[in-house]
Protein backbone atom coordinates (compact mmCIF):
# COMPACT_ATOMS: atom_id res chain seq x y z
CA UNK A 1 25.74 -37.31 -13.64
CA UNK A 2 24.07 -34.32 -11.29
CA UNK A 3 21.84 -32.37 -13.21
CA UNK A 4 21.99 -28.47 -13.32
CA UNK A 5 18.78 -28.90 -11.20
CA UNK A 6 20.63 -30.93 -8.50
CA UNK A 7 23.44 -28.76 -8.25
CA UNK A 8 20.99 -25.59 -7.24
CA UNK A 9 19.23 -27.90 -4.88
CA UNK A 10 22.78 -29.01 -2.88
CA UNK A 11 23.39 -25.37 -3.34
CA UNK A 12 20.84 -24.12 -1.67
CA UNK A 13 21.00 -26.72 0.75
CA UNK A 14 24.56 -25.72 1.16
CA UNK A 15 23.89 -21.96 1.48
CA UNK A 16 21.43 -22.44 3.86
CA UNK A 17 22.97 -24.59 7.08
CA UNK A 18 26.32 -21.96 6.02
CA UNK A 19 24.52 -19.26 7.13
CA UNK A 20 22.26 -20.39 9.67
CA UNK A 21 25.53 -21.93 11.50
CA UNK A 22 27.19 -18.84 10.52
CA UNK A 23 24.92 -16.36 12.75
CA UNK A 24 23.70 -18.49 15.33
CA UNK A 25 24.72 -17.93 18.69
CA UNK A 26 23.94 -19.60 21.89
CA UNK A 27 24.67 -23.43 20.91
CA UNK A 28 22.76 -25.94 19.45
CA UNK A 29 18.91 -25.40 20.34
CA UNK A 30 19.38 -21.80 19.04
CA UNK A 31 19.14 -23.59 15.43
CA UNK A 32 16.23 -25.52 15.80
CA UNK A 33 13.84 -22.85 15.20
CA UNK A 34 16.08 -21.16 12.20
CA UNK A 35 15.89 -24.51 10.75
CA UNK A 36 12.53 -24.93 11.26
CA UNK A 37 11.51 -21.76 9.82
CA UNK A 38 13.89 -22.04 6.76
CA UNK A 39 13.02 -25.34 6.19
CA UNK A 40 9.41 -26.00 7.17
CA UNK A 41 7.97 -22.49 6.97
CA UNK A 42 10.01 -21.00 3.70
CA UNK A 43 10.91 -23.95 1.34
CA UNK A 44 8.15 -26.00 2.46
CA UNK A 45 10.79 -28.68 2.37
CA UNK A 46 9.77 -30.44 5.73
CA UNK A 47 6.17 -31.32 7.37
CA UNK A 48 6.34 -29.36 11.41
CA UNK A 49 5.65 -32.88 13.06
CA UNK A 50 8.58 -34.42 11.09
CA UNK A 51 10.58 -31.38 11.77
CA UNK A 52 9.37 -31.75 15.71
CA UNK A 53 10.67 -36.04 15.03
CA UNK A 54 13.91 -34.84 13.83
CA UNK A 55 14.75 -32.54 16.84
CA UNK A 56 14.20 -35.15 19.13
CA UNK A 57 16.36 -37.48 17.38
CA UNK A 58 19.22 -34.97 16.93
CA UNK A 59 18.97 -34.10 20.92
CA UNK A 60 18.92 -37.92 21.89
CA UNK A 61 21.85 -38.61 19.39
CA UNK A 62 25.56 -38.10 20.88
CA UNK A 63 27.90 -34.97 19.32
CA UNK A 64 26.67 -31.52 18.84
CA UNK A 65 22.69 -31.15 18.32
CA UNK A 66 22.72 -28.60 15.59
CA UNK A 67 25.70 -31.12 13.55
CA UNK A 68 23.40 -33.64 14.22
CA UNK A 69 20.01 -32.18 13.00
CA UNK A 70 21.55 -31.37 10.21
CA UNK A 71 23.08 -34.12 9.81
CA UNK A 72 19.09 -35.97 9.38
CA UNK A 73 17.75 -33.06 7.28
CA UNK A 74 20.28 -33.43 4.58
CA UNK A 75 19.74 -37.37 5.06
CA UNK A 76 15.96 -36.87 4.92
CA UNK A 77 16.05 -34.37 1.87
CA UNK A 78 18.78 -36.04 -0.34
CA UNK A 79 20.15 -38.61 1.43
CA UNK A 80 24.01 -39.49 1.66
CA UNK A 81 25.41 -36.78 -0.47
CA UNK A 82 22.71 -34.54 1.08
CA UNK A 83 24.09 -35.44 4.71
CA UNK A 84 27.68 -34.38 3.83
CA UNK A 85 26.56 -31.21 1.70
CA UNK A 86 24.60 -30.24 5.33
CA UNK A 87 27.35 -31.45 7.81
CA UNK A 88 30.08 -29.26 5.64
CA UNK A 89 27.35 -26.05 5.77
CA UNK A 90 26.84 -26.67 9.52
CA UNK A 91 30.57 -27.29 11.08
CA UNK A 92 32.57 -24.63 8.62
CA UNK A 93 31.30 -21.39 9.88
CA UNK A 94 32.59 -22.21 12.91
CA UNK A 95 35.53 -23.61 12.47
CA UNK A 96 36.08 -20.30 10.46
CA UNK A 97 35.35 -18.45 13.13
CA UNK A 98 37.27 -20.04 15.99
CA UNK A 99 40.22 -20.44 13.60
CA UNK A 100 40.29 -16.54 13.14
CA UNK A 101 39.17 -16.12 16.76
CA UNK A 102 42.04 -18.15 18.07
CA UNK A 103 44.46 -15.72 17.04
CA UNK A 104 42.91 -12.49 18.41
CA UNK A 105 42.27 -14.66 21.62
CA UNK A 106 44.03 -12.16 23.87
CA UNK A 107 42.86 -9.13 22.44
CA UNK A 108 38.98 -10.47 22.37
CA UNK A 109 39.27 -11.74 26.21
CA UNK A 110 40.34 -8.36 27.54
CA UNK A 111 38.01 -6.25 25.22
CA UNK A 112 35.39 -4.34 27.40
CA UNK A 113 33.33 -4.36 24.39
CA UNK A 114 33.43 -7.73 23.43
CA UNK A 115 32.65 -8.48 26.68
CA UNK A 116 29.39 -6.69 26.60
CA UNK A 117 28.15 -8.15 23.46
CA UNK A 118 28.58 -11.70 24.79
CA UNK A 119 26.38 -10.51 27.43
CA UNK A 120 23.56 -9.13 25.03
CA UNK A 121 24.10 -12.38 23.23
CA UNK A 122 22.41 -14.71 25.71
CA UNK A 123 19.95 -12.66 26.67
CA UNK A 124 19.35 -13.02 23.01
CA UNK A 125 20.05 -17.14 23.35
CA UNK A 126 17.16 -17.41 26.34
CA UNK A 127 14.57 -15.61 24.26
CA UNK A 128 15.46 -18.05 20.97
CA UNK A 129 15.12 -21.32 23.50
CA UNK A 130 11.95 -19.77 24.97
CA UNK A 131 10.92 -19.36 21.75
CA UNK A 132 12.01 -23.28 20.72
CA UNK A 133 9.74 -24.20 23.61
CA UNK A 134 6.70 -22.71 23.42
CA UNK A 135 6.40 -23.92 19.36
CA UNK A 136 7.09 -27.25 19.67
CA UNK A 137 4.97 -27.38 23.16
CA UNK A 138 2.53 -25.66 21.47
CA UNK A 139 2.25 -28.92 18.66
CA UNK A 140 2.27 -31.01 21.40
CA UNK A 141 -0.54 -29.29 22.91
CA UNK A 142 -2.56 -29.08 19.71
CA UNK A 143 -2.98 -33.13 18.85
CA UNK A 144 -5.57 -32.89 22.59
CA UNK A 145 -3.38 -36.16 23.22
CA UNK A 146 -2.76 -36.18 27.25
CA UNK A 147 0.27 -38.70 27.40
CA UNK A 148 2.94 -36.40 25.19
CA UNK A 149 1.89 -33.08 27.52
CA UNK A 150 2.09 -35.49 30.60
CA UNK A 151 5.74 -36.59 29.30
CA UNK A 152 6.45 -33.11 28.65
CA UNK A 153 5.44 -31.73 32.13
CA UNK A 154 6.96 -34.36 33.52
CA UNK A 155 10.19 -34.48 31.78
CA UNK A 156 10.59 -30.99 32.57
CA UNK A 157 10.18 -31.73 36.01
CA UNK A 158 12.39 -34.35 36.79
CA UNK A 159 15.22 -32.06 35.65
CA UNK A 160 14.56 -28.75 37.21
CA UNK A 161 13.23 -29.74 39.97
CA UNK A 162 14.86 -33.05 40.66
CA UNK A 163 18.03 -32.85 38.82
CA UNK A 164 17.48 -36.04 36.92
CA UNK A 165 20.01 -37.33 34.06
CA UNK A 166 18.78 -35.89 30.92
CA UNK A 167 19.98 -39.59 29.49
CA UNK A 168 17.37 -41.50 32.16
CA UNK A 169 14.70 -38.92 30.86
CA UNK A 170 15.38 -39.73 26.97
CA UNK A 171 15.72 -43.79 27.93
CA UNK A 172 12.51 -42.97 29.65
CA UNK A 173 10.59 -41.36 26.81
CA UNK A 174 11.88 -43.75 24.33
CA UNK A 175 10.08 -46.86 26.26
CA UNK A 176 7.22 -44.74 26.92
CA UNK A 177 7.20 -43.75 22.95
CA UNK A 178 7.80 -47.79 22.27
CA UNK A 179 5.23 -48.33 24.15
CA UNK A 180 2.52 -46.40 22.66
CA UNK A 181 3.12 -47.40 19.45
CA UNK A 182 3.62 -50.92 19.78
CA UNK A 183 -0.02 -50.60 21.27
CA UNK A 184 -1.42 -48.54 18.92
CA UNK A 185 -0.33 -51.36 16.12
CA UNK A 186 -1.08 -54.01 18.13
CA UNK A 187 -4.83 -52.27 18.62
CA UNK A 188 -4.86 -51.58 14.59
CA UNK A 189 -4.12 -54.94 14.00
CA UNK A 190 -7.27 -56.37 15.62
CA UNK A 191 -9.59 -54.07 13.97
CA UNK A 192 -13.18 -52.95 15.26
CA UNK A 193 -14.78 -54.69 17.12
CA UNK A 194 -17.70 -56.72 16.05
């Protein structure tokens, strides 16, 4: 039986994906940092490097990145039931919305006004992704280690510059990721040396 306690937990949990999928705009990075600062920041809830884990699992995962963070944030806070109390927050604001929008859908497409807020809007978008970036770069930059900025850099790189397959780049960090930790483990394993 779910406590009273448990019930204002889910709640909660509930409440808050509804409304940060309710008023975010731009797509799915735009919710990153609103989780992030709901999550980490306000209810202490989440550490910023697991937070920083789950965002990278949630982009490298396939469907919709702000579904799927939530998605591991209700996993990682209350597990199964805390996964479909998230996913339910997450998808019905806008299914709301684009039910309700679908029926103005002639009257919103020729509205001057309409028009002109969708335009404000991702001006509004670019400054929350710029704003994505330069946290989570920043945390990278903080731990002084030289591989993660190197990935970074050159991650960036290879698809502005280069127009590389975001899917080669993820493959490519994952081995690279792999990589360093099998060696770090394999390095702890031997112990100082003598």
């Amino acid at each position: 039986m779910i406590l009273k306690k448990d019930l204002k937990f889910y709640w909660k949990l509930f409440s808050s994906t509804f409304t940060l999928s309710a008023f975010t705009f731009g797509g799915g990075f735009v919710i990153i940092p609103l989780m992030r600062k709901k999550f980490v920041e306000e209810y202490h809830w989440i550490e910023e490097d697991e937070m920083l884990d789950m965002t990278a699992i949630a982009q490298s995962s396939p469907g919709a990145i702000a579904v799927n963070a939530s998605i591991i944030i209700g996993y990682r806070l209350a597990g199964v039931l805390g996964a479909l109390v998230t996913i339910l927050g997450t998808v019905l604001p806008p299914l709301i919305i684009l039910t309700a929008i679908s029926y103005f859908y002639a009257a919103f497409r020729d509205n001057l006004t309409v028009q002109a807020l969708m335009r404000g809007m991702q001006a509004g978008v670019a400054a929350v992704i710029i704003d994505v970036v330069y946290t989570m770069g920043r945390s990278i930059i903080k731990e002084k280690n030289i591989l993660p900025i190197l990935v970074m850099i050159t991650a960036f790189a290879a698809v502005y510059f280069f127009n590389v397959n975001v899917m080669i780049i993820i493959f490519a960090a994952g081995v690279i990721g792999c990589g360093t930790i099998y060696l770090q483990t394999s390095q702890g394993k031997k112990g100082p040396a003598k």
